[in-house]
C-alpha atoms as a PDB file:
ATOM      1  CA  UNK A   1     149.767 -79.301 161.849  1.00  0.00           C
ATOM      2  CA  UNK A   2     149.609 -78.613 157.997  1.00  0.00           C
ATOM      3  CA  UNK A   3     150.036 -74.710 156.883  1.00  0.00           C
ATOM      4  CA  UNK A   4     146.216 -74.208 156.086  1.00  0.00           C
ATOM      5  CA  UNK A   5     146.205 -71.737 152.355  1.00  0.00           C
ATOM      6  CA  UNK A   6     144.763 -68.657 152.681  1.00  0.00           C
ATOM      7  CA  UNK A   7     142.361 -69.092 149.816  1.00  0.00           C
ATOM      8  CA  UNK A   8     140.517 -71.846 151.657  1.00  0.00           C
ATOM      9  CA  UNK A   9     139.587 -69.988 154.127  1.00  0.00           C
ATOM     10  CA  UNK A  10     135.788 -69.366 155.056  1.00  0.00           C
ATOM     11  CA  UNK A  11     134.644 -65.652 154.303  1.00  0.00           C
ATOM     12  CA  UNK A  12     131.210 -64.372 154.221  1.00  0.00           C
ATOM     13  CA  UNK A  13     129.470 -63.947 150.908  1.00  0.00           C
ATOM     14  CA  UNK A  14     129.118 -60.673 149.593  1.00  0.00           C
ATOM     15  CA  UNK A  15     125.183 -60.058 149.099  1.00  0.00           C
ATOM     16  CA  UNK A  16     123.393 -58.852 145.764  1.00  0.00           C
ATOM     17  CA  UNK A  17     123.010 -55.592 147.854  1.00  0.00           C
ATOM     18  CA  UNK A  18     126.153 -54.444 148.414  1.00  0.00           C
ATOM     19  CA  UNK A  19     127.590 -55.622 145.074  1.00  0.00           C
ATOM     20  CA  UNK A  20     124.534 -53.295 143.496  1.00  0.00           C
ATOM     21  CA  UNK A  21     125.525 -50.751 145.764  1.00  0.00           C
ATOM     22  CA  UNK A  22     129.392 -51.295 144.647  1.00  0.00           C
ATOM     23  CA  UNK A  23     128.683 -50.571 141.053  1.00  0.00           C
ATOM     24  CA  UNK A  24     125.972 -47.992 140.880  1.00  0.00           C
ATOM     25  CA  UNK A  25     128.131 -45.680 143.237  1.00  0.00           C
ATOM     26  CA  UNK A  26     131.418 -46.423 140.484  1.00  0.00           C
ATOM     27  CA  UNK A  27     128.746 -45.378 137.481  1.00  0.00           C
ATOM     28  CA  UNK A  28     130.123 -43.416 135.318  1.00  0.00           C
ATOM     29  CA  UNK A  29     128.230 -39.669 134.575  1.00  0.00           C
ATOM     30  CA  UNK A  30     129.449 -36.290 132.941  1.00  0.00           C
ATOM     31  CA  UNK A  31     130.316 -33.763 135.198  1.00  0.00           C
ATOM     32  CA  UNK A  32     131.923 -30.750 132.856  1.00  0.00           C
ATOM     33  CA  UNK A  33     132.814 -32.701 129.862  1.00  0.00           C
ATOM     34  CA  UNK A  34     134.426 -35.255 132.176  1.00  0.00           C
ATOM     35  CA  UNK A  35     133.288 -39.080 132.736  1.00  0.00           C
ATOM     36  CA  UNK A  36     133.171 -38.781 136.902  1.00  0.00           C
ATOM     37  CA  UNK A  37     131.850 -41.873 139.436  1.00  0.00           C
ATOM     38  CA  UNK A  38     128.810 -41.220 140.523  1.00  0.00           C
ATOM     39  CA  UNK A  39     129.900 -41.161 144.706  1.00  0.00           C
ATOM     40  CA  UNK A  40     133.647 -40.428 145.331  1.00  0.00           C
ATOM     41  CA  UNK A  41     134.695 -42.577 147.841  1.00  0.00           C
ATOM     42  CA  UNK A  42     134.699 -40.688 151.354  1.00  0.00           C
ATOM     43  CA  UNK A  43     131.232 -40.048 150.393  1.00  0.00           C
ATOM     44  CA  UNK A  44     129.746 -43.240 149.802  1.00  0.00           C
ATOM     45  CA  UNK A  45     131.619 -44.871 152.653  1.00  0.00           C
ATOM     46  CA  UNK A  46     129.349 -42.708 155.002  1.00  0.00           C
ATOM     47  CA  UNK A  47     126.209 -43.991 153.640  1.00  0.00           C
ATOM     48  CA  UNK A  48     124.522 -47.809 153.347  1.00  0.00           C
ATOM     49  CA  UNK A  49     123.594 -49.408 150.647  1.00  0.00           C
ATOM     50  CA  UNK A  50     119.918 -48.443 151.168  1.00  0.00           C
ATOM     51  CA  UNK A  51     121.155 -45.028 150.813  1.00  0.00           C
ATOM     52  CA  UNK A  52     123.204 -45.623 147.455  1.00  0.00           C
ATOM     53  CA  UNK A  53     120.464 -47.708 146.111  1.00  0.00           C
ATOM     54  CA  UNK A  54     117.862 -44.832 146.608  1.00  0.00           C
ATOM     55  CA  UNK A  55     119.600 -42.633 144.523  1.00  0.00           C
ATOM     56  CA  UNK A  56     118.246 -44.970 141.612  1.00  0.00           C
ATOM     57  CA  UNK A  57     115.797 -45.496 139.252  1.00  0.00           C
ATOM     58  CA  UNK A  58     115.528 -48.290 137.142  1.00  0.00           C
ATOM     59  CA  UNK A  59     114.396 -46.962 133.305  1.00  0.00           C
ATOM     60  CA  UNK A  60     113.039 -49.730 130.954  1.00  0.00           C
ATOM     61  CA  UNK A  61     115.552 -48.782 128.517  1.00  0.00           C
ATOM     62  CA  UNK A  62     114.849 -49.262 125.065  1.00  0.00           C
ATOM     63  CA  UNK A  63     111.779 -50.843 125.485  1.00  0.00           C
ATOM     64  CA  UNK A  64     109.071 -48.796 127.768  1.00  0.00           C
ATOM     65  CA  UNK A  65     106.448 -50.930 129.939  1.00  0.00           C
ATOM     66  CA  UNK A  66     103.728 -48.970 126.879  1.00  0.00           C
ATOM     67  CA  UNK A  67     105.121 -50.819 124.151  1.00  0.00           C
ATOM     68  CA  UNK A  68     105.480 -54.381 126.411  1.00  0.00           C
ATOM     69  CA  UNK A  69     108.800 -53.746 127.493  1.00  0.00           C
ATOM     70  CA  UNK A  70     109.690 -56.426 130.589  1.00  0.00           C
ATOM     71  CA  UNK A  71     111.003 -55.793 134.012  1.00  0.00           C
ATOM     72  CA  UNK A  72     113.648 -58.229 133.149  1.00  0.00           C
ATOM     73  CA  UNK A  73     117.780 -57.208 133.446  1.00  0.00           C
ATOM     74  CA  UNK A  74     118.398 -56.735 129.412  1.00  0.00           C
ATOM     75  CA  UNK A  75     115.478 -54.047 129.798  1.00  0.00           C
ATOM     76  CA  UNK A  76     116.738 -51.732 132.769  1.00  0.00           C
ATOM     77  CA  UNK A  77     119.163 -49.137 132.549  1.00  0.00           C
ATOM     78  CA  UNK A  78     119.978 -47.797 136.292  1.00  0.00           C
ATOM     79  CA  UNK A  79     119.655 -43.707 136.083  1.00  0.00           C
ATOM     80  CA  UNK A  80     119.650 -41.435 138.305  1.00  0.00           C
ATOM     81  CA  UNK A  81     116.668 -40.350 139.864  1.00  0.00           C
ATOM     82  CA  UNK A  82     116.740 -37.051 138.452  1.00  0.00           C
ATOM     83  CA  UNK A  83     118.287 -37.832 135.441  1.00  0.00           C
ATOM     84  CA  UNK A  84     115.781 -40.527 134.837  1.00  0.00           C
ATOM     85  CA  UNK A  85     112.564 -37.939 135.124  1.00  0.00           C
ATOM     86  CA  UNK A  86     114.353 -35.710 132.977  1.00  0.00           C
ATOM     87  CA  UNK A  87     114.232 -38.678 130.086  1.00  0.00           C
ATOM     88  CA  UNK A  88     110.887 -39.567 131.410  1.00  0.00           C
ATOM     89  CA  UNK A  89     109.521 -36.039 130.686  1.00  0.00           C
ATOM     90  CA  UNK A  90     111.375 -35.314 127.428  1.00  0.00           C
ATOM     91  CA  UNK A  91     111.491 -39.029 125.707  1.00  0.00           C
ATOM     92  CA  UNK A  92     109.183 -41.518 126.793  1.00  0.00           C
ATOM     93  CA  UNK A  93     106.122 -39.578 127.354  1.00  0.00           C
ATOM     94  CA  UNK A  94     105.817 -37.494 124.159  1.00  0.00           C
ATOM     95  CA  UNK A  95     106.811 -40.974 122.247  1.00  0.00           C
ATOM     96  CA  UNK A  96     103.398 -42.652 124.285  1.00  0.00           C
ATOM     97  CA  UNK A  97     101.791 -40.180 123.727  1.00  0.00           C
ATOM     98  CA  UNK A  98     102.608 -39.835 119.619  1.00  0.00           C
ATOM     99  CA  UNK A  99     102.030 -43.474 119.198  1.00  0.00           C
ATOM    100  CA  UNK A 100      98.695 -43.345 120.932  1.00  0.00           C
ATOM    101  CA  UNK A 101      97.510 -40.309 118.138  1.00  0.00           C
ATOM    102  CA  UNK A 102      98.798 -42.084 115.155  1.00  0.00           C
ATOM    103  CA  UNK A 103      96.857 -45.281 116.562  1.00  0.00           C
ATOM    104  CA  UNK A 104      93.987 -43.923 117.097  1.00  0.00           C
ATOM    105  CA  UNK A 105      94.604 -41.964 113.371  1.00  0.00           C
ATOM    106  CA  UNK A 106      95.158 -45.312 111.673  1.00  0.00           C
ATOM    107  CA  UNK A 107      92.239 -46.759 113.027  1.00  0.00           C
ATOM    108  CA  UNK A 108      89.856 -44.050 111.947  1.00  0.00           C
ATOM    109  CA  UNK A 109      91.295 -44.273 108.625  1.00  0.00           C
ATOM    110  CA  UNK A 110      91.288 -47.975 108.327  1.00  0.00           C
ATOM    111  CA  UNK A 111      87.416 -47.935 109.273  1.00  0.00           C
ATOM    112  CA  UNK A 112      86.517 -45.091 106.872  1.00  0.00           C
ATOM    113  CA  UNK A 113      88.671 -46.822 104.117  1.00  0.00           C
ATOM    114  CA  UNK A 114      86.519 -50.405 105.023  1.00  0.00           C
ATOM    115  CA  UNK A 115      83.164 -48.535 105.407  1.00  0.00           C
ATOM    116  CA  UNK A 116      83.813 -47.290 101.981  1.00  0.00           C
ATOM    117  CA  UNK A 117      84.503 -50.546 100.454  1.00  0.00           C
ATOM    118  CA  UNK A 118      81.411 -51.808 101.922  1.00  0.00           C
ATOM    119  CA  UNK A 119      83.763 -54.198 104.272  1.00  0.00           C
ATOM    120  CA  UNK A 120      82.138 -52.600 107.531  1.00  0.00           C
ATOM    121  CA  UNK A 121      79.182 -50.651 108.123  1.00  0.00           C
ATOM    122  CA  UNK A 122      80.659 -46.980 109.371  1.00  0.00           C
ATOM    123  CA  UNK A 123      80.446 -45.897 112.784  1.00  0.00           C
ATOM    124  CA  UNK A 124      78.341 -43.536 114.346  1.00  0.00           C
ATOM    125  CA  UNK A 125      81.681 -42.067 115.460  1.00  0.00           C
ATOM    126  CA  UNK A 126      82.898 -42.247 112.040  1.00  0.00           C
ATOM    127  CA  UNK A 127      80.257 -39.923 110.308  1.00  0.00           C
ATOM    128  CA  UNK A 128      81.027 -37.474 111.897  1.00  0.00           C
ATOM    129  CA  UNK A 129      85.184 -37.237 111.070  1.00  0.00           C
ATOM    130  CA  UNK A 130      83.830 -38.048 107.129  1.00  0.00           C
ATOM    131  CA  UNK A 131      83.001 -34.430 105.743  1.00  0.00           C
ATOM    132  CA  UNK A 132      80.107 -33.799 103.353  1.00  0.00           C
ATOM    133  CA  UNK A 133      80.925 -31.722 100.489  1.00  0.00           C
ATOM    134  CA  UNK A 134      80.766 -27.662 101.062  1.00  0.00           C
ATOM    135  CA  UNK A 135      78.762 -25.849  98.989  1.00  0.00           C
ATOM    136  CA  UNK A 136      81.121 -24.050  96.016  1.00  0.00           C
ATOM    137  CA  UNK A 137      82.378 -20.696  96.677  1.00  0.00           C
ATOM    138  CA  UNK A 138      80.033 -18.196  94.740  1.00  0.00           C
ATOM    139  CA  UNK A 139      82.083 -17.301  91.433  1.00  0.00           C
ATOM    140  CA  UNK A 140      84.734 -20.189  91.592  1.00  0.00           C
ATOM    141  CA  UNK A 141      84.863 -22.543  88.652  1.00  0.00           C
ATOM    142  CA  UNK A 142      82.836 -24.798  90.679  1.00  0.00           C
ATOM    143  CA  UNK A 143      79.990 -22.658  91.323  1.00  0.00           C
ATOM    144  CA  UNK A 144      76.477 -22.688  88.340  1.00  0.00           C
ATOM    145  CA  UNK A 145      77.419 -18.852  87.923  1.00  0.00           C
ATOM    146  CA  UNK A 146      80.228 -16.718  86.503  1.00  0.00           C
ATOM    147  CA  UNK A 147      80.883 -13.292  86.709  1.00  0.00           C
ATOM    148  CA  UNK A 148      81.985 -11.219  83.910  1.00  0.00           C
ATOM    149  CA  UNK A 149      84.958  -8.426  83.598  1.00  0.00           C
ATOM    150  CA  UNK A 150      82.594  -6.087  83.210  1.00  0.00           C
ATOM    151  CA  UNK A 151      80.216  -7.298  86.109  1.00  0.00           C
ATOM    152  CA  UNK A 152      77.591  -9.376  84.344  1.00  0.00           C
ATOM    153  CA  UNK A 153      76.524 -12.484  86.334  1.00  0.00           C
ATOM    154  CA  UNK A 154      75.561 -15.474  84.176  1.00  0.00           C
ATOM    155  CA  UNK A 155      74.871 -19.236  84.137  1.00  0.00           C
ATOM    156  CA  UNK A 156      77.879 -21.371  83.134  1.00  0.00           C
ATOM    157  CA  UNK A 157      77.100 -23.119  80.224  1.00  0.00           C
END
């Protein structure tokens, strides 16, 4: 009987599970200045890979789902979970929420500028963020009357 190679032989595929599980737990994060894996070994050998795998969240990482990012692989960065709410609370929501105000800024401006022009008819909405003019300031160059050094009140000229 012909020596059979061991390279031929039969072995069970590894599943997308446990190969996720594999290289999440050898992640690299700082720990003091150092570049540590994530789970030392002796710890993650007690645990599945349901348990590594729910140590993870998946951050859409440069792009955020608010600006169309896709749940696709070149858009998720694995993080841990409390490293990921951390980014959440800090990053991605005050950037939302900026981009929202200076949307909704441009948009008032670009209707008061097209309003003005006679492009659009201006909002109800509008109006009221256009300001009338204030009446001037008694005594200020703008104002009909002037008051004198020596306390005489008279019509500008």
């Amino acid at each position: 009987m012909p020596r059979q190679d061991p390279r031929d032989s039969a072995r069970a595929r590894i599943s997308l599970k446990t190969k996720l599980a594999a290289t999440l737990r050898t992640m690299l994060v700082e720990e003091d200045g150092k570049l540590v894996p994530f789970l030392d070994y002796e710890t993650a050998k007690q645990m599945t890979e349901d348990q590594v795998l729910s140590l993870f969240h998946f951050d859409h990482d440069p792009k955020p789902k608010a600006f169309g990012g896709t749940d696709e692989h070149h858009n998720l960065v694995p993080r841990p979970i409390r490293e990921h709410r951390i980014k959440t609370a800090k990053v991605d929501v005050p950037r939302i929420a900026k981009a929202a105000r200076i949307s909704a800024d441009q948009e008032e401006f670009r209707c008061r500028m097209l309003a003005k022009s006679g492009q659009q008819e201006s909002n109800e909405g509008m109006r009221a963020a256009i300001k009338k003019p204030s009446r001037h300031m008694p005594g200020s160059r703008g104002s009909p009357w002037r008051k004198r050094m020596d306390g005489r009140v008279e019509r500008r000229r």
